[in-house]
C-alpha atoms as a PDB file:
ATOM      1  CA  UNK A   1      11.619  12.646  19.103  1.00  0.00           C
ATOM      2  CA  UNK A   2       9.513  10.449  17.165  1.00  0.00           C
ATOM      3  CA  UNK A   3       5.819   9.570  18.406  1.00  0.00           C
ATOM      4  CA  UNK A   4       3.290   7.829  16.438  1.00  0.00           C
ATOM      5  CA  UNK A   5       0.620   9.793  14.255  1.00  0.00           C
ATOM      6  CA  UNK A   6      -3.047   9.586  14.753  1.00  0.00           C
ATOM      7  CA  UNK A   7      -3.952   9.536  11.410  1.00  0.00           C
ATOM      8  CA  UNK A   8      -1.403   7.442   9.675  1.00  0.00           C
ATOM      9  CA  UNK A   9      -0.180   5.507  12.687  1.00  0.00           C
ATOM     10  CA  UNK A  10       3.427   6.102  11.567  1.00  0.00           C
ATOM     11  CA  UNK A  11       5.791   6.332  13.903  1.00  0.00           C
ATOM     12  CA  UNK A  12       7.563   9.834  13.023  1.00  0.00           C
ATOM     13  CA  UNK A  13       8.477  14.021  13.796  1.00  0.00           C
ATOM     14  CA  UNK A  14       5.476  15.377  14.673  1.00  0.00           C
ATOM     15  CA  UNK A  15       4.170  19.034  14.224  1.00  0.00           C
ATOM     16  CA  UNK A  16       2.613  21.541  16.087  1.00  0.00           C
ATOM     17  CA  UNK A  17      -1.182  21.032  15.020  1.00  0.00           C
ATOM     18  CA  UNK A  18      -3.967  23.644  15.415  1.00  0.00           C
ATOM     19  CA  UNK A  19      -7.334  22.018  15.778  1.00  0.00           C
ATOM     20  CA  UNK A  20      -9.485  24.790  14.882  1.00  0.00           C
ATOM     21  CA  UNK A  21      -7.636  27.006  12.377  1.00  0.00           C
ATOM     22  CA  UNK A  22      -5.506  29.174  13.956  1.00  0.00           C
ATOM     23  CA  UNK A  23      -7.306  31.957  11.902  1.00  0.00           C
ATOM     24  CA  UNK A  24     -10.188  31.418  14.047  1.00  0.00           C
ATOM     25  CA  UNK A  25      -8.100  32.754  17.583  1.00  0.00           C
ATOM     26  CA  UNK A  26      -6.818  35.592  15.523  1.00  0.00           C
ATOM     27  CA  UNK A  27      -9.260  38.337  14.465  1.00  0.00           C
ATOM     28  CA  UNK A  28      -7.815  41.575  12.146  1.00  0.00           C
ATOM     29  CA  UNK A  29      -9.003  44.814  13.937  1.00  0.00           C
ATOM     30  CA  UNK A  30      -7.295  48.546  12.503  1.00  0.00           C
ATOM     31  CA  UNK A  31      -4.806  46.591  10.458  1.00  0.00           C
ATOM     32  CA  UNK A  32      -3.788  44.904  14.302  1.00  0.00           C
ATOM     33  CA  UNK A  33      -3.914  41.148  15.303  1.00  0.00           C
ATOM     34  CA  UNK A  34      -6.008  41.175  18.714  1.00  0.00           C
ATOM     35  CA  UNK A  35      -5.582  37.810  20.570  1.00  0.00           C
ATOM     36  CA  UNK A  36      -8.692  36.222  21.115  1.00  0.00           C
ATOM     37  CA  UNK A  37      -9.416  34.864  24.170  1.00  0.00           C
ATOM     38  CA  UNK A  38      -9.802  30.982  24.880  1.00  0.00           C
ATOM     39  CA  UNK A  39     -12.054  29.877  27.405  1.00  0.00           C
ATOM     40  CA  UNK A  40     -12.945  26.663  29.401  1.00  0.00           C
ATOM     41  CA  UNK A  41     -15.773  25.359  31.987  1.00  0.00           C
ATOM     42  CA  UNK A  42     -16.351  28.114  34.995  1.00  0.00           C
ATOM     43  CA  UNK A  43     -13.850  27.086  37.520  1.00  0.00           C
ATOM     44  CA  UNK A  44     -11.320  25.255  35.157  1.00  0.00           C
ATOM     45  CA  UNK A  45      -9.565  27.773  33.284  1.00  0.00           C
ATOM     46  CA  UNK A  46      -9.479  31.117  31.394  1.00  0.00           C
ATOM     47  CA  UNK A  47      -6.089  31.963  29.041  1.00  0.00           C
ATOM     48  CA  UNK A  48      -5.539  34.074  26.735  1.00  0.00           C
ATOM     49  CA  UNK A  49      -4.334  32.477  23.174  1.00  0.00           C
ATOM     50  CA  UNK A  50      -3.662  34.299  20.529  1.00  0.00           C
ATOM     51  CA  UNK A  51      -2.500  31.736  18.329  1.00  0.00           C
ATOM     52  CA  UNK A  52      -4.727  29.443  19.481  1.00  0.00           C
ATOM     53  CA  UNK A  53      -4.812  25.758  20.893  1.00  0.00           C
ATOM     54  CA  UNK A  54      -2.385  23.726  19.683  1.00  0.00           C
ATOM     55  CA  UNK A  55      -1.268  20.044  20.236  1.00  0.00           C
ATOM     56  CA  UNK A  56       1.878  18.525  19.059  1.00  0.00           C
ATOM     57  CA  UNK A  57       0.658  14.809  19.780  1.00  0.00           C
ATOM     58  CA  UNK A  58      -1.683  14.139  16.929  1.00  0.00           C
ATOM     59  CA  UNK A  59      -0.031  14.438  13.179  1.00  0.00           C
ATOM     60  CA  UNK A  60       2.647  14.361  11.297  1.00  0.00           C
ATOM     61  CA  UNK A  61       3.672  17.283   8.723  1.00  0.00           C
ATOM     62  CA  UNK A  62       2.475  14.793   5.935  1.00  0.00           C
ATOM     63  CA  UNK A  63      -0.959  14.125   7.224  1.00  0.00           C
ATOM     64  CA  UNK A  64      -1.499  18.078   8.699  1.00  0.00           C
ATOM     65  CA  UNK A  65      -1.017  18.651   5.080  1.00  0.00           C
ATOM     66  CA  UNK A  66      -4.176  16.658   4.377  1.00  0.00           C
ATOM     67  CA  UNK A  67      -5.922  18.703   6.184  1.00  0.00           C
ATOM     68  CA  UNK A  68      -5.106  21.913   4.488  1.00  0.00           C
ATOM     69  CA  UNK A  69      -7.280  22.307   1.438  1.00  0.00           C
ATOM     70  CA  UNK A  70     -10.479  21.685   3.846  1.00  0.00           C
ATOM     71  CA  UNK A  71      -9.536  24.035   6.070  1.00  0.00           C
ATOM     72  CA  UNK A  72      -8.714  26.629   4.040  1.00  0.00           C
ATOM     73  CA  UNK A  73     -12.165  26.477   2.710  1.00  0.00           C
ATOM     74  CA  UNK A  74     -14.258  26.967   6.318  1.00  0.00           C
ATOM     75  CA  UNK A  75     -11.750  29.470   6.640  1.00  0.00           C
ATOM     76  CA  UNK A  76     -12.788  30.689   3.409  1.00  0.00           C
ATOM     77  CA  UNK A  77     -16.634  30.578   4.117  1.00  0.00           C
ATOM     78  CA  UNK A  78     -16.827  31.171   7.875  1.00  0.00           C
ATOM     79  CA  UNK A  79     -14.848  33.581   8.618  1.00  0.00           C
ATOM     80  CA  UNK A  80     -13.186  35.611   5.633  1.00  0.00           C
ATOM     81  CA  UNK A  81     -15.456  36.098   3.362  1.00  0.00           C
ATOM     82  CA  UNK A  82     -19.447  35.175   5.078  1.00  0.00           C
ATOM     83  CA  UNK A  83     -20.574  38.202   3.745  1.00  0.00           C
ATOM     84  CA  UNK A  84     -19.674  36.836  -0.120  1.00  0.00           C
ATOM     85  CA  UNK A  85     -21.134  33.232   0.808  1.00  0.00           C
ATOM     86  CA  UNK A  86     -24.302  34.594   2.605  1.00  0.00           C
ATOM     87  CA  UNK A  87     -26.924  36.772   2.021  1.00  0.00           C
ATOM     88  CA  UNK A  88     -28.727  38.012   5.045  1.00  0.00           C
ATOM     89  CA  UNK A  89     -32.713  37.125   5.394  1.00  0.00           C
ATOM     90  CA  UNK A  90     -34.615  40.016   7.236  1.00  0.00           C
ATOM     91  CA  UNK A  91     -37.914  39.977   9.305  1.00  0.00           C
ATOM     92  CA  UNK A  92     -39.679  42.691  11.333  1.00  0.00           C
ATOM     93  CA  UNK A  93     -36.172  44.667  11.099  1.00  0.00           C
ATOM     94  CA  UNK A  94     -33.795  41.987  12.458  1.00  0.00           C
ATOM     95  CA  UNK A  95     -31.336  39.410  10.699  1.00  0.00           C
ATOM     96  CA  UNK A  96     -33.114  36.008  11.030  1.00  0.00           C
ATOM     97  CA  UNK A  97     -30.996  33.752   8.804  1.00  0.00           C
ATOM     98  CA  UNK A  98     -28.470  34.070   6.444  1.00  0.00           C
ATOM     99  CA  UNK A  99     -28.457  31.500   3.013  1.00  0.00           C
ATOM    100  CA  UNK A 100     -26.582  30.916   0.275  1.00  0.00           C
ATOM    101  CA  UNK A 101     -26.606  29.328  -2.921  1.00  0.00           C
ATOM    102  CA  UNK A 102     -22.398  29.467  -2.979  1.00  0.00           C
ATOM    103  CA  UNK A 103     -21.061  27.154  -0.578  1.00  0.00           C
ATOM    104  CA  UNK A 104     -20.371  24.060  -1.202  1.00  0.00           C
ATOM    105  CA  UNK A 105     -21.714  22.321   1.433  1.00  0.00           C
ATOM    106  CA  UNK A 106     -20.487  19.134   1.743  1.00  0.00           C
ATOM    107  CA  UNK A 107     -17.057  20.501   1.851  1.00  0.00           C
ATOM    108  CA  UNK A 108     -18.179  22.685   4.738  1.00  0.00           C
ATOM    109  CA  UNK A 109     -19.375  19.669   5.982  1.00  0.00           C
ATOM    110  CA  UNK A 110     -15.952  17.641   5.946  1.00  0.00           C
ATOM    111  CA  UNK A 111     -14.502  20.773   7.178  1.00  0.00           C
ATOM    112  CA  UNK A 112     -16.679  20.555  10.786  1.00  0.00           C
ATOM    113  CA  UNK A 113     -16.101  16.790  10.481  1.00  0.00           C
ATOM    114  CA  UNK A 114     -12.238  17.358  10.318  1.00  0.00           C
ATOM    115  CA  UNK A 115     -12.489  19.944  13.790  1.00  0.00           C
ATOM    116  CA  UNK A 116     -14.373  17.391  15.483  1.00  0.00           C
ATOM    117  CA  UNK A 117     -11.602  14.463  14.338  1.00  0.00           C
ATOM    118  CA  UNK A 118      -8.627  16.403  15.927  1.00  0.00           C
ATOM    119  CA  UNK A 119     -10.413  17.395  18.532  1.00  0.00           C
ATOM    120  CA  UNK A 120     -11.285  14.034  19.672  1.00  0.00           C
ATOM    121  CA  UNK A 121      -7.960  12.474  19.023  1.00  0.00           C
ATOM    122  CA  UNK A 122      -6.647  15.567  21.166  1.00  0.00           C
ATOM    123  CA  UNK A 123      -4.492  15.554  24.169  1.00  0.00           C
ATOM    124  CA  UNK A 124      -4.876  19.202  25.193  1.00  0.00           C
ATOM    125  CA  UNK A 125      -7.701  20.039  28.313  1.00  0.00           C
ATOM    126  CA  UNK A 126      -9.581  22.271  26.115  1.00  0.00           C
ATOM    127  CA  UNK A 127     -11.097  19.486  24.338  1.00  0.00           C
ATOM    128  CA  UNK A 128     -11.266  17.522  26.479  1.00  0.00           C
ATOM    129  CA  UNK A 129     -15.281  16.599  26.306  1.00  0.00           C
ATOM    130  CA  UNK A 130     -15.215  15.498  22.816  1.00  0.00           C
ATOM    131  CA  UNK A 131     -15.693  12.273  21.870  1.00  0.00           C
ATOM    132  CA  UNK A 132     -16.078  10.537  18.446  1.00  0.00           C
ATOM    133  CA  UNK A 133     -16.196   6.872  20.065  1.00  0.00           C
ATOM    134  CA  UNK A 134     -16.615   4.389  16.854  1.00  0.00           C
ATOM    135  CA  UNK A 135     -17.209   7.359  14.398  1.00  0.00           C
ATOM    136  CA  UNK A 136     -12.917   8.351  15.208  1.00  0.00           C
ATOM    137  CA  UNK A 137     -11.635   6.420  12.291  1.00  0.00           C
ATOM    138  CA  UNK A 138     -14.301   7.425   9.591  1.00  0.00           C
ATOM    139  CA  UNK A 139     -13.985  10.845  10.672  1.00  0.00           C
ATOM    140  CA  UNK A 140     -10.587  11.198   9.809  1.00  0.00           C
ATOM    141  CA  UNK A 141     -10.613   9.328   6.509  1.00  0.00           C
ATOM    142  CA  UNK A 142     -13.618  11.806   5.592  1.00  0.00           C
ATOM    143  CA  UNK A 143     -11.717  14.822   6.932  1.00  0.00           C
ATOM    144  CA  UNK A 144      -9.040  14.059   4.183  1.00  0.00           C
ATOM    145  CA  UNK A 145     -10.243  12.369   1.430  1.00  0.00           C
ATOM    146  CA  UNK A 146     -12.906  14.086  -0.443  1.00  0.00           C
ATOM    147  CA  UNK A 147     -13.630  10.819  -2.675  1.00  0.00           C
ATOM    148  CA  UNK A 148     -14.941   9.020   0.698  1.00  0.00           C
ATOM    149  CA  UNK A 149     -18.719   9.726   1.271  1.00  0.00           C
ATOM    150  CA  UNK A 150     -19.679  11.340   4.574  1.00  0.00           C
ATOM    151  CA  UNK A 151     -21.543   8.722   6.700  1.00  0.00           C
ATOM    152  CA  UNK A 152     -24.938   9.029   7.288  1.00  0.00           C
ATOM    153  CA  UNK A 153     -24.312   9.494  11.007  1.00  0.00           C
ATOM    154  CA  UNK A 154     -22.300  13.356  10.702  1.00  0.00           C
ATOM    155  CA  UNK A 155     -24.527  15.967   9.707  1.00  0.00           C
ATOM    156  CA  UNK A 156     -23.993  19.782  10.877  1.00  0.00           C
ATOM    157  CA  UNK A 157     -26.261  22.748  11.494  1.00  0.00           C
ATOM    158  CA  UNK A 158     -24.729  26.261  11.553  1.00  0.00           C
ATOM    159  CA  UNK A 159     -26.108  29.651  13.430  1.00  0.00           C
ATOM    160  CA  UNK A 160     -24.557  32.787  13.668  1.00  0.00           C
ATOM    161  CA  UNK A 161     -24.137  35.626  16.370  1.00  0.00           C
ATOM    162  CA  UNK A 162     -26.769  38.402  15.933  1.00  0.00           C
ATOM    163  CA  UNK A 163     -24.291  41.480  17.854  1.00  0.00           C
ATOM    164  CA  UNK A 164     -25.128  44.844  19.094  1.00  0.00           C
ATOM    165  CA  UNK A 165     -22.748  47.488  20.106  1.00  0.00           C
ATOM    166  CA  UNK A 166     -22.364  46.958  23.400  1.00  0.00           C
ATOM    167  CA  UNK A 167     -21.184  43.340  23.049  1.00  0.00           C
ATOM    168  CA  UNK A 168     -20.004  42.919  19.729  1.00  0.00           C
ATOM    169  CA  UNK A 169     -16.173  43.185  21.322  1.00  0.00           C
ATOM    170  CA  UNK A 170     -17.181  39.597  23.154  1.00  0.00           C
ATOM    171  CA  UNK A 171     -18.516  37.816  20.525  1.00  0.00           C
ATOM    172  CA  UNK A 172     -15.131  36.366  18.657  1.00  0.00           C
ATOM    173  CA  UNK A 173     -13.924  34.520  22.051  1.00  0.00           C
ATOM    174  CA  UNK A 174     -13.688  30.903  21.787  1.00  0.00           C
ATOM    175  CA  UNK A 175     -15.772  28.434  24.314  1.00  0.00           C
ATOM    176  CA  UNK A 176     -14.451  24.678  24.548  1.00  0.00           C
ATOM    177  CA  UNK A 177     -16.682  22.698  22.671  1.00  0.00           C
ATOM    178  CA  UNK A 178     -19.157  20.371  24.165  1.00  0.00           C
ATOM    179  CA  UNK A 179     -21.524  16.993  23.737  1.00  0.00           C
ATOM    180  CA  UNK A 180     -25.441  18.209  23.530  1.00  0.00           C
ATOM    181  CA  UNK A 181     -28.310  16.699  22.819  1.00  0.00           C
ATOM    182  CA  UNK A 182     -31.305  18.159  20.895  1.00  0.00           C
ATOM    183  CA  UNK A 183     -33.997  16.639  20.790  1.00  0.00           C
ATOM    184  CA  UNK A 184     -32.989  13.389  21.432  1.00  0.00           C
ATOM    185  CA  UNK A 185     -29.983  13.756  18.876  1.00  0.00           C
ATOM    186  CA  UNK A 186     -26.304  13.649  20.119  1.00  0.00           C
ATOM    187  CA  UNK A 187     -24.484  16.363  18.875  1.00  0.00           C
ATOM    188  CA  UNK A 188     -21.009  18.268  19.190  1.00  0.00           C
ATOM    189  CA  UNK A 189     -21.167  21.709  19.878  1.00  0.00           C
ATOM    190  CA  UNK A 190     -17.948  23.593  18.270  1.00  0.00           C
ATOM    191  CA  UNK A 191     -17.359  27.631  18.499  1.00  0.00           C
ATOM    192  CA  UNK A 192     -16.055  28.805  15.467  1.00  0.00           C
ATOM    193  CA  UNK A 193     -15.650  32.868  15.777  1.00  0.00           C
ATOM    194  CA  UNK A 194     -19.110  34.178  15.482  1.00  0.00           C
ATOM    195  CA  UNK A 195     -19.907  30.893  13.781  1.00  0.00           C
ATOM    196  CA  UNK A 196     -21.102  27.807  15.787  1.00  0.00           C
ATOM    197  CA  UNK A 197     -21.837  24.839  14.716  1.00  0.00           C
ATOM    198  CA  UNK A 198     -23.512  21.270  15.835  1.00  0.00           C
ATOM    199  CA  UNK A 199     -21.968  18.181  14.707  1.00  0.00           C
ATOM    200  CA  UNK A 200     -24.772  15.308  14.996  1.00  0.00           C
ATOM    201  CA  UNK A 201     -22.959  12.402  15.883  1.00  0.00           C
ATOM    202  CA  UNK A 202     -25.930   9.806  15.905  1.00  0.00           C
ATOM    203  CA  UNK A 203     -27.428   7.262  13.269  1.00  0.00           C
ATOM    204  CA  UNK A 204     -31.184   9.016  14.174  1.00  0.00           C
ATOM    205  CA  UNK A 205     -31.629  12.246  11.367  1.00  0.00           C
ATOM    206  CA  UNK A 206     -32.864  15.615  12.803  1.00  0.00           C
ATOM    207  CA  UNK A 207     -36.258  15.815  13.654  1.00  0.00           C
ATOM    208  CA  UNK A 208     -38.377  18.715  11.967  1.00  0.00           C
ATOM    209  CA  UNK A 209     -37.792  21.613  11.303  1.00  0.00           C
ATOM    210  CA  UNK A 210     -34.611  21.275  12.436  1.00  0.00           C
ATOM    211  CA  UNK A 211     -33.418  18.743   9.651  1.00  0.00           C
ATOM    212  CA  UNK A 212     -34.477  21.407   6.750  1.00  0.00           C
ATOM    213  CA  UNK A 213     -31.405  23.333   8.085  1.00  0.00           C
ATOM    214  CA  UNK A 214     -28.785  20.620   8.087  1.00  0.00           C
ATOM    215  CA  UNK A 215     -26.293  21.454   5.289  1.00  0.00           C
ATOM    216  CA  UNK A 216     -26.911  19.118   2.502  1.00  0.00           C
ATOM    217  CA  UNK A 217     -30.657  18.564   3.112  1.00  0.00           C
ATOM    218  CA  UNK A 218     -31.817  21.471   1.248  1.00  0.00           C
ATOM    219  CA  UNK A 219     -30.221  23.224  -2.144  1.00  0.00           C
ATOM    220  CA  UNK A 220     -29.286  26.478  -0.125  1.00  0.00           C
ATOM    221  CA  UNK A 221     -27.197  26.166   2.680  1.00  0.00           C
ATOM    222  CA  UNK A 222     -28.843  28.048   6.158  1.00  0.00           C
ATOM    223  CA  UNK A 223     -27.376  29.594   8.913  1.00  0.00           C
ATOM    224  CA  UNK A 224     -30.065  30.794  11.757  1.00  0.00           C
ATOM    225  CA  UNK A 225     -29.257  33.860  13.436  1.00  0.00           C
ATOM    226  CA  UNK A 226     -29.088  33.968  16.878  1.00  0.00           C
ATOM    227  CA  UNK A 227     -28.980  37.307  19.569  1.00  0.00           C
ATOM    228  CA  UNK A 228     -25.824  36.965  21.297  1.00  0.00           C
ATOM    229  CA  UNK A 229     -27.036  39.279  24.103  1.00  0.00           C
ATOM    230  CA  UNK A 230     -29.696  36.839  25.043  1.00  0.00           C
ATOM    231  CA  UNK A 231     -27.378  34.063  24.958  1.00  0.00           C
ATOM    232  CA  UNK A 232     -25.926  32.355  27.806  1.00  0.00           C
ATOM    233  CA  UNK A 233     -22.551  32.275  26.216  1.00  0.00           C
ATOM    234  CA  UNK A 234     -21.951  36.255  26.152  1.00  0.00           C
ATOM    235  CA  UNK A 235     -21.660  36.100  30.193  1.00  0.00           C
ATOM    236  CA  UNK A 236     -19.022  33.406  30.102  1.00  0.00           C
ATOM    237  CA  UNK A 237     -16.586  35.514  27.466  1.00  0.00           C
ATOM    238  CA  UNK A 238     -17.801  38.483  29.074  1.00  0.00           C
ATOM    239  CA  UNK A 239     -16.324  37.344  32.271  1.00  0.00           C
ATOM    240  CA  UNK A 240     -12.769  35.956  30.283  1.00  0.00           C
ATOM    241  CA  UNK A 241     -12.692  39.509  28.786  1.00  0.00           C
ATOM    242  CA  UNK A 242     -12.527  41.106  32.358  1.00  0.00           C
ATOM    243  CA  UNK A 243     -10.621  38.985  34.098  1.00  0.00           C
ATOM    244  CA  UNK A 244      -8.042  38.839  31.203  1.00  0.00           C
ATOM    245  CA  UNK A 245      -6.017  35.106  32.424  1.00  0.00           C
ATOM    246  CA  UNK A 246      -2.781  33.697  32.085  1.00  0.00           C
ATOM    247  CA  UNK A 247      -1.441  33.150  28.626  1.00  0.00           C
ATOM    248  CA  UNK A 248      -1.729  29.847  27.136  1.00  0.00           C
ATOM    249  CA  UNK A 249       1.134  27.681  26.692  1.00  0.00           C
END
């Protein structure tokens, strides 16, 4: 069946597209995959997906290939090697930040850019509350070209989970990503594994000292630490964990 693709508006086959890496839903524990689970709003749903979140409406094999070299690199940074990328910053005993001088961060940049595209061009419920409204069509021509400068409206600050042992086993599940605002500034709020990251969608910059940490604004890329116990977010998964859900489709 042919349908028309998002990106290229050609009418062809279309493929089974993840919109955050599937390496993101599947974490490597003993040598064993362990499905991570997907969550939604309290009261919506709670699945399990292993693979991840998929939807076969958006792109054709030719454009999913365009996203592929900018994916493999937050894959790259995020998730497989952040302990290469990132050196840790330590205060009073505790992890504060992490920075590096490695990352290229304008590609890790494009690569949050690219999430947010599919996401908002997305038919599936999970993403449901994202949005990129008039910023749609630059988003995906940044997502894939490298040569196209990032507008001056996408700009993305990272933070990582700060574990302990007693909820470290919670803190890879996935929570659908939301609008926010902070300070004034509309963002997108995107869980990435233990990696989160705000996607200001707005023409107004960061206000201090929150727009020292945007990636890009400063030669070393930062990524605040933040405690996941203290964090609202560890009682949602917690409560996906337990009740263990249906598996997704």
């Amino acid at each position: 069946m042919l349908m028309q693709c998002k990106l290229c508006g050609m009418s062809r086959r279309l493929v089974k597209a993840h919109i955050v890496p599937k390496a993101f839903w599947v974490t490597m524990r003993d040598g064993a995959v362990a499905p991570v689970l997907a969550t939604n709003t309290p009261g919506h749903f709670s699945r399990k997906a292993p693979i991840g979140v998929y939807d076969a409406t958006i792109l054709c094999v030719l454009c999913e290939a365009k996203f592929q070299a900018v994916d493999d690199y937050g894959v790259e940074v995020l998730l497989k090697r952040f302990n290469y990328y990132f050196t840790p910053i330590e205060e009073g005993g505790l992890v504060r930040a992490y920075e590096s001088s490695k990352v290229d961060q304008m590609r890790l940049t494009r690569f949050v850019v690219a999430i947010a595209w599919r996401a908002s061009v997305s038919s599936q419920p999970f993403f449901s509350k994202v949005s990129l409204c008039a910023l749609e069509q630059s988003a995906g021509e940044v997502s894939t070209d490298p040569t196209i400068p990032v507008p001056s409206q996408f700009g993305v600050c990272l933070s990582r989970w700060r574990t302990s042992a007693d909820n470290d086993g919670a803190a890879d599940a996935m929570l659908d990503p939301v609008p926010e605002q902070i300070g004034g500034i509309n963002c997108l709020r995107f869980y990435l594994g233990r990696t989160l990251a705000w996607l200001r969608i707005d023409a107004l910059p960061f206000r201090p000292p929150l727009n020292r940490l945007e990636l890009c604004s400063q030669p070393k890329a930062v990524v605040v630490a933040r405690d996941f116990g203290k964090s609202r977010d560890l009682a949602a998964m917690v409560n996906v964990l337990r009740s263990g859900g249906a598996p997704a489709p």
